[in-house]
PDB file of N, CA and C in Angstrom:
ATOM      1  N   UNK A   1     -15.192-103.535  15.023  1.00  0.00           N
ATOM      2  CA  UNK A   1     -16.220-103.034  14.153  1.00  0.00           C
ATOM      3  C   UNK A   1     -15.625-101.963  13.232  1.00  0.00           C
ATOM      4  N   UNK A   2     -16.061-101.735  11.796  1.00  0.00           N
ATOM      5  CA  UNK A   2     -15.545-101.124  10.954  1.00  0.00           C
ATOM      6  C   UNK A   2     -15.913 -99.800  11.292  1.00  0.00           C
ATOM      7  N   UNK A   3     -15.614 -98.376  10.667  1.00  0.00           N
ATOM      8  CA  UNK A   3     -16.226 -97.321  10.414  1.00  0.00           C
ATOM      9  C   UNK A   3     -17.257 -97.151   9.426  1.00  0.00           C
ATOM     10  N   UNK A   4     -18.004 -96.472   9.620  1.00  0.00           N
ATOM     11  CA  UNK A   4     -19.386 -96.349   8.412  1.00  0.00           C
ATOM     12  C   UNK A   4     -18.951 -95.211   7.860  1.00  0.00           C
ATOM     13  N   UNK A   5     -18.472 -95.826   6.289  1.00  0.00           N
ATOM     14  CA  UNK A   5     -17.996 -94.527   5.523  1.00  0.00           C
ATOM     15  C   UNK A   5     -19.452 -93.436   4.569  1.00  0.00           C
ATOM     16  N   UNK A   6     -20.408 -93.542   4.829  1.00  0.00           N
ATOM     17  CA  UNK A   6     -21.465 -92.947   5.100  1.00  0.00           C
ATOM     18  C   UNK A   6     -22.397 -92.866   6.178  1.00  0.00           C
ATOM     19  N   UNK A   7     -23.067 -91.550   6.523  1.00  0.00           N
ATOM     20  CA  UNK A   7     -23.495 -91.223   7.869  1.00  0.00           C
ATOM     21  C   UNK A   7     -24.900 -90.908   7.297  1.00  0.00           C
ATOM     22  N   UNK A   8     -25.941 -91.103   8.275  1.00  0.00           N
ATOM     23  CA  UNK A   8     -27.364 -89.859   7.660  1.00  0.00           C
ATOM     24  C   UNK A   8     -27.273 -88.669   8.416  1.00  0.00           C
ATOM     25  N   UNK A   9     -28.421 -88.144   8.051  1.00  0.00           N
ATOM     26  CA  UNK A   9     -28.413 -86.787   8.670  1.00  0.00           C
ATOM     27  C   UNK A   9     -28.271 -86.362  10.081  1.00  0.00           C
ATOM     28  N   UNK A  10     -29.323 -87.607  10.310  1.00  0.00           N
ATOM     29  CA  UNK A  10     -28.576 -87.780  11.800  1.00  0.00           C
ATOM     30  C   UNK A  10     -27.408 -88.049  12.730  1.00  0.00           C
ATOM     31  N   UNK A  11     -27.375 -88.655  12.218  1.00  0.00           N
ATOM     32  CA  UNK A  11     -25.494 -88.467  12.568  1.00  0.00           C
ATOM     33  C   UNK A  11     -24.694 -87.903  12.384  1.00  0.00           C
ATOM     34  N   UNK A  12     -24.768 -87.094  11.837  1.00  0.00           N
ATOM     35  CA  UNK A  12     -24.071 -85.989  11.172  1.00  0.00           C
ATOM     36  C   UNK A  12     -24.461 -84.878  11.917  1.00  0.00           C
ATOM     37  N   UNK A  13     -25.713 -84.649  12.287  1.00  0.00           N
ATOM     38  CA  UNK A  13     -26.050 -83.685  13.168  1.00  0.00           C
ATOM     39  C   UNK A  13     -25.403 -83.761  14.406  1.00  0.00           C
ATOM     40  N   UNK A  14     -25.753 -85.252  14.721  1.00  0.00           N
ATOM     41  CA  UNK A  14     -25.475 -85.623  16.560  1.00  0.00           C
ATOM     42  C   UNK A  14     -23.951 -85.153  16.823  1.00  0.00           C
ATOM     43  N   UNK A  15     -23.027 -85.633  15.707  1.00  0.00           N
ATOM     44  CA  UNK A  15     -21.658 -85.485  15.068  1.00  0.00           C
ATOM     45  C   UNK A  15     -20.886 -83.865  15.502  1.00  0.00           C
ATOM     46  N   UNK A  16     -21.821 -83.260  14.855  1.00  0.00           N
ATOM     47  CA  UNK A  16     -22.143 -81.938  14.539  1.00  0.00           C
ATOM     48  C   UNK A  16     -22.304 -80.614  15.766  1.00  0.00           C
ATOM     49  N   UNK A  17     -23.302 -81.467  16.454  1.00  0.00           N
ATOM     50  CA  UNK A  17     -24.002 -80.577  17.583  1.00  0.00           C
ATOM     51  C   UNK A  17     -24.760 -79.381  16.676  1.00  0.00           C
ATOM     52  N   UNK A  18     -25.663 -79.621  16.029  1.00  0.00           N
ATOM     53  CA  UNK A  18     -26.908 -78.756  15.162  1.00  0.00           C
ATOM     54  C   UNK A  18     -27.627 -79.349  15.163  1.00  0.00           C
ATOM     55  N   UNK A  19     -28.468 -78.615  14.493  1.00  0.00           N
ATOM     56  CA  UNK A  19     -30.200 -78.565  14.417  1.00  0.00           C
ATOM     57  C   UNK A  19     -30.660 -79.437  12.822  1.00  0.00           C
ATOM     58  N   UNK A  20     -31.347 -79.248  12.355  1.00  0.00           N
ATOM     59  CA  UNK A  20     -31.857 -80.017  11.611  1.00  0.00           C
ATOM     60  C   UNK A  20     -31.709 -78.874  10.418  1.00  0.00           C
ATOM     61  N   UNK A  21     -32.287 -77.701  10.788  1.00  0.00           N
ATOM     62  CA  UNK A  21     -32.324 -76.751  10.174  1.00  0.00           C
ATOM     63  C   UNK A  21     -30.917 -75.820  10.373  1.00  0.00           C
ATOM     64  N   UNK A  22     -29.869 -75.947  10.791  1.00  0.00           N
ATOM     65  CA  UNK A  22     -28.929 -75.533  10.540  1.00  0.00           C
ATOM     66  C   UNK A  22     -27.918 -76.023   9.802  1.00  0.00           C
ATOM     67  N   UNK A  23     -28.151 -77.492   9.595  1.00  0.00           N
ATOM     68  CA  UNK A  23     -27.424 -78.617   8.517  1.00  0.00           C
ATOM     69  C   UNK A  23     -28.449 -78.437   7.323  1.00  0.00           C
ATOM     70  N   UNK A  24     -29.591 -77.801   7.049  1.00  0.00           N
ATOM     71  CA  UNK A  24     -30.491 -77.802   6.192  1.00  0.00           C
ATOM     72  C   UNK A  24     -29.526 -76.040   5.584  1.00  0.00           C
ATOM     73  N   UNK A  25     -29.800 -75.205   6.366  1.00  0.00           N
ATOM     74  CA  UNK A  25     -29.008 -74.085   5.971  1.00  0.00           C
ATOM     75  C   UNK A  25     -27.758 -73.945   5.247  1.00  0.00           C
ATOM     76  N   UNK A  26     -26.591 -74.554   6.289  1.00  0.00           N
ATOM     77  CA  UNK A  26     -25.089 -74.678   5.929  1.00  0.00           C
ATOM     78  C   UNK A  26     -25.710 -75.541   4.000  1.00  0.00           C
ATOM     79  N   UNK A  27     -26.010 -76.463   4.221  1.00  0.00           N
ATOM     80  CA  UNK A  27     -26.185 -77.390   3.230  1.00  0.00           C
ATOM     81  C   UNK A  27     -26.549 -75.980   1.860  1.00  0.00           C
ATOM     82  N   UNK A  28     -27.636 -75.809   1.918  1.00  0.00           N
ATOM     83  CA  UNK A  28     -28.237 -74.835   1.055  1.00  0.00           C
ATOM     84  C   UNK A  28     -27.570 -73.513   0.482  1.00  0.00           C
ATOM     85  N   UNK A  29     -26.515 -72.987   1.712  1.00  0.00           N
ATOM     86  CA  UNK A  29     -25.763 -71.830   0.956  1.00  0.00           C
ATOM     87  C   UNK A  29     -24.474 -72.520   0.651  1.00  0.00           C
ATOM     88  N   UNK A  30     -23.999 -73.954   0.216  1.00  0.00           N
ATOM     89  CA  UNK A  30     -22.870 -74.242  -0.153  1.00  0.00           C
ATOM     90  C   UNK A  30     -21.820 -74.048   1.103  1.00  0.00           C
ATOM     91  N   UNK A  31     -22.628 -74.309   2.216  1.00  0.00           N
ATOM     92  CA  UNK A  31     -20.872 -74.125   3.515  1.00  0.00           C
ATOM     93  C   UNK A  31     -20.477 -75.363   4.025  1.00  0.00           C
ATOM     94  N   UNK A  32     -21.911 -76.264   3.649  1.00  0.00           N
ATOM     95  CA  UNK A  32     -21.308 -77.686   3.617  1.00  0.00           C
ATOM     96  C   UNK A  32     -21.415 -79.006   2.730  1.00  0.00           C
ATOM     97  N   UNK A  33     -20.481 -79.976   3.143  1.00  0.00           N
ATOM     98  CA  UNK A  33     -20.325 -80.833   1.806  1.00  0.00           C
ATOM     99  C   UNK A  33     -21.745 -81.162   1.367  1.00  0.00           C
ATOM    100  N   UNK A  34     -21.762 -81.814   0.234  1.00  0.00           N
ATOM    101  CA  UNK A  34     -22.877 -81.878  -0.612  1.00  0.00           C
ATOM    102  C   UNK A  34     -23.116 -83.404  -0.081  1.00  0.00           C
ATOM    103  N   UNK A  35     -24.243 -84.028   0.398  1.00  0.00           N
ATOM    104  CA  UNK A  35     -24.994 -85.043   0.174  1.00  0.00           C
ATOM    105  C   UNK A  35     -25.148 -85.820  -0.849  1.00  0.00           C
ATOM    106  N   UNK A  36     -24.849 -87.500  -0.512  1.00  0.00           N
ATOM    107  CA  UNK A  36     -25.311 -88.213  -1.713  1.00  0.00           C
ATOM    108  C   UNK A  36     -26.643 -88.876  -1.491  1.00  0.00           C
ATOM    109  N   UNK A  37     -26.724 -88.276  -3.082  1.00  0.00           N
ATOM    110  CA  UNK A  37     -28.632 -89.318  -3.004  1.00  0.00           C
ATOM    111  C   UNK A  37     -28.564 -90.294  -2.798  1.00  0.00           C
ATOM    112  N   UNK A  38     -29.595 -91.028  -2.108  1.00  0.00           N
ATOM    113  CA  UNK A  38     -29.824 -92.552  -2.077  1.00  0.00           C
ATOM    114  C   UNK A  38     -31.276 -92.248  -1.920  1.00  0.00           C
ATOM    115  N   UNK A  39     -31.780 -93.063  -3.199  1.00  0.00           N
ATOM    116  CA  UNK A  39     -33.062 -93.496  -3.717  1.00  0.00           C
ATOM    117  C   UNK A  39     -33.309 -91.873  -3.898  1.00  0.00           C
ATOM    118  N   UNK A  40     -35.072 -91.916  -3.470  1.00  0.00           N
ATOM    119  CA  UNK A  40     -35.800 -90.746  -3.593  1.00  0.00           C
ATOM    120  C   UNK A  40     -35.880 -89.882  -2.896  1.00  0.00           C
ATOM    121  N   UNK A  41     -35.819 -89.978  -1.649  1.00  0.00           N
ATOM    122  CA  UNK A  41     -35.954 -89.492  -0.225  1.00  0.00           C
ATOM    123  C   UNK A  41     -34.726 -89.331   0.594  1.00  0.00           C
ATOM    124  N   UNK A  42     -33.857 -89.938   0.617  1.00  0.00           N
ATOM    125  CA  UNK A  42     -32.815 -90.296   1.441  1.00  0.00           C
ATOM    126  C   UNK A  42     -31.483 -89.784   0.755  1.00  0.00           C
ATOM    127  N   UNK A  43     -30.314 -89.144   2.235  1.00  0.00           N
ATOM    128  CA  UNK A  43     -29.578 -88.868   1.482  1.00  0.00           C
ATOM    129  C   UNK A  43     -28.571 -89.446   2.600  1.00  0.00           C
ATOM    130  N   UNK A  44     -27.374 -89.447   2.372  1.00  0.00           N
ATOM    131  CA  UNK A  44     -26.238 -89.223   3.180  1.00  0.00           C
ATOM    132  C   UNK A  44     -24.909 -89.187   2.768  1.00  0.00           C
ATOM    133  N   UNK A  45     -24.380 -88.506   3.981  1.00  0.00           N
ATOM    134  CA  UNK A  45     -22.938 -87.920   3.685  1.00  0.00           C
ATOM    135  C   UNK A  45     -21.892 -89.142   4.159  1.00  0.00           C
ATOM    136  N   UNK A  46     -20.278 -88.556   3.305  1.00  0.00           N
ATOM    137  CA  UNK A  46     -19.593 -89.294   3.507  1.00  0.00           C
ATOM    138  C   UNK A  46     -18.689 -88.280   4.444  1.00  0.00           C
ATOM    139  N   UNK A  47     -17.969 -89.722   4.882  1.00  0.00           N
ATOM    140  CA  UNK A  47     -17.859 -89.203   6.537  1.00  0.00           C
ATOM    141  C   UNK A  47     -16.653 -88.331   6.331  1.00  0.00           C
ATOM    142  N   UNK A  48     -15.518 -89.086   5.315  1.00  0.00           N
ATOM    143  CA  UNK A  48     -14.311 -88.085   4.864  1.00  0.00           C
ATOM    144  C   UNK A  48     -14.856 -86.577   4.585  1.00  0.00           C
ATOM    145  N   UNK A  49     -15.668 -86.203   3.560  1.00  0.00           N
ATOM    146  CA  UNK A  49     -16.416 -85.130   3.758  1.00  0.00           C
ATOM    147  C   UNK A  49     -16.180 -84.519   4.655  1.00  0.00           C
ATOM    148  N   UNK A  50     -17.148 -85.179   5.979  1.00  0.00           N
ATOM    149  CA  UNK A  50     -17.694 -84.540   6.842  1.00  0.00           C
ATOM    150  C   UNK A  50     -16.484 -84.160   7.801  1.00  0.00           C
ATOM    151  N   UNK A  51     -15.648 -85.344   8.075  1.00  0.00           N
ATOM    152  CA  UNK A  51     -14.537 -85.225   9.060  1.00  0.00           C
ATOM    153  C   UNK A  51     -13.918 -84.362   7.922  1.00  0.00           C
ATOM    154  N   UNK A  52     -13.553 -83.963   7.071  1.00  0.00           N
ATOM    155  CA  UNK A  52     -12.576 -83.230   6.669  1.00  0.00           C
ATOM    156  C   UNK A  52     -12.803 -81.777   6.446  1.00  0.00           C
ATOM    157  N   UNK A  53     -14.556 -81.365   6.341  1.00  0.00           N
ATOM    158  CA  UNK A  53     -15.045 -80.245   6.383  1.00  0.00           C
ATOM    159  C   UNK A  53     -14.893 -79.998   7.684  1.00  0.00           C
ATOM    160  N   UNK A  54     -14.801 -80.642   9.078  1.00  0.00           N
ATOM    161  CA  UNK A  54     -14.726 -80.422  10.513  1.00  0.00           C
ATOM    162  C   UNK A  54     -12.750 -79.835  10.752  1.00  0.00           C
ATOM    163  N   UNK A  55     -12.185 -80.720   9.913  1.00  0.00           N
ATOM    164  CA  UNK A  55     -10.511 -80.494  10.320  1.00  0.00           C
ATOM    165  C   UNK A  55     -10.203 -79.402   9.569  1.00  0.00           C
ATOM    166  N   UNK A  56     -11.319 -78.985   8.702  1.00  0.00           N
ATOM    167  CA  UNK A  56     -10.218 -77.156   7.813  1.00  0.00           C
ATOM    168  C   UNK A  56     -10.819 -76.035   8.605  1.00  0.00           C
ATOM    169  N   UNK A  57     -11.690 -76.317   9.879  1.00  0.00           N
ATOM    170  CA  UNK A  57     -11.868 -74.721  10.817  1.00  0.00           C
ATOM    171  C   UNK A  57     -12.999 -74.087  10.545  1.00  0.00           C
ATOM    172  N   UNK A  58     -13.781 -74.922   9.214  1.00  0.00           N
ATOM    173  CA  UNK A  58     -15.342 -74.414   8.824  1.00  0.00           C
ATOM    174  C   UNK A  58     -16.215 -74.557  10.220  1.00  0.00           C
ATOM    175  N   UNK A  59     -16.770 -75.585  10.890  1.00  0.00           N
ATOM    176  CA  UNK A  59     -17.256 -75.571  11.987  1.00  0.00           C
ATOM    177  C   UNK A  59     -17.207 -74.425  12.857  1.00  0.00           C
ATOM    178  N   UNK A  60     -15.736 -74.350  13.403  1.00  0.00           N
ATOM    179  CA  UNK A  60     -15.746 -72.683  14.027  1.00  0.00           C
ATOM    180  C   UNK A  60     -15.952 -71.712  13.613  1.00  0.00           C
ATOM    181  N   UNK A  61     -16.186 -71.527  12.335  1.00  0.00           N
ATOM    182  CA  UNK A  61     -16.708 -70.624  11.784  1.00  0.00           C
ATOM    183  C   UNK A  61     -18.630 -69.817  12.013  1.00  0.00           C
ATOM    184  N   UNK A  62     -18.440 -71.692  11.482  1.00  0.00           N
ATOM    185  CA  UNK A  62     -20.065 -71.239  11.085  1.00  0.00           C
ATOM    186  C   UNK A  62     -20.716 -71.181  12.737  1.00  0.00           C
ATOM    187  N   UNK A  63     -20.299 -71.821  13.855  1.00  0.00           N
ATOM    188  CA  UNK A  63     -20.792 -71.603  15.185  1.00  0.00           C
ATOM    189  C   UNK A  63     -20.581 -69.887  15.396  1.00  0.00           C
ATOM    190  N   UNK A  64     -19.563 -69.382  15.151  1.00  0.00           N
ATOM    191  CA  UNK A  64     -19.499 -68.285  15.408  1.00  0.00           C
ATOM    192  C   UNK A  64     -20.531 -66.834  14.596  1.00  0.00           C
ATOM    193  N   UNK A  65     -21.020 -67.218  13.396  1.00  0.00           N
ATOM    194  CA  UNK A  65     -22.108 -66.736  12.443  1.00  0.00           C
ATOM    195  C   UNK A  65     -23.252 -67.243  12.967  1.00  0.00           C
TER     196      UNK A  65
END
């Protein structure tokens, strides 16, 4: 099975180990990657993004704030 080079929020959370509102936060002050729209409602991230915002040490950061 391939990798899904986009994730939703949920997965990204589960990914993550946060809250809904702490991926809503990080998101909002710019500490994490930016979301792509899909349609009106819906968004999701790409996973390079995400895995690559996880491998530069941001994560330990922001757990520790």
């Amino acid at each position: 099975m391939t990798e899904k080079l986009v994730l939703t929020e949920s997965e990204v959370r589960m990914m993550l180990g946060v809250s809904r509102t702490t991926l809503w936060r990080m998101r909002c002050a710019g500490r994490f990657p930016a979301p792509i729209q899909m349609g009106t409602r819906s968004v999701r991230y790409r996973r390079s993004d995400v895995v690559g915002w996880v491998n530069s040490g941001a994560m330990v950061f922001e757990q520790a704030t």
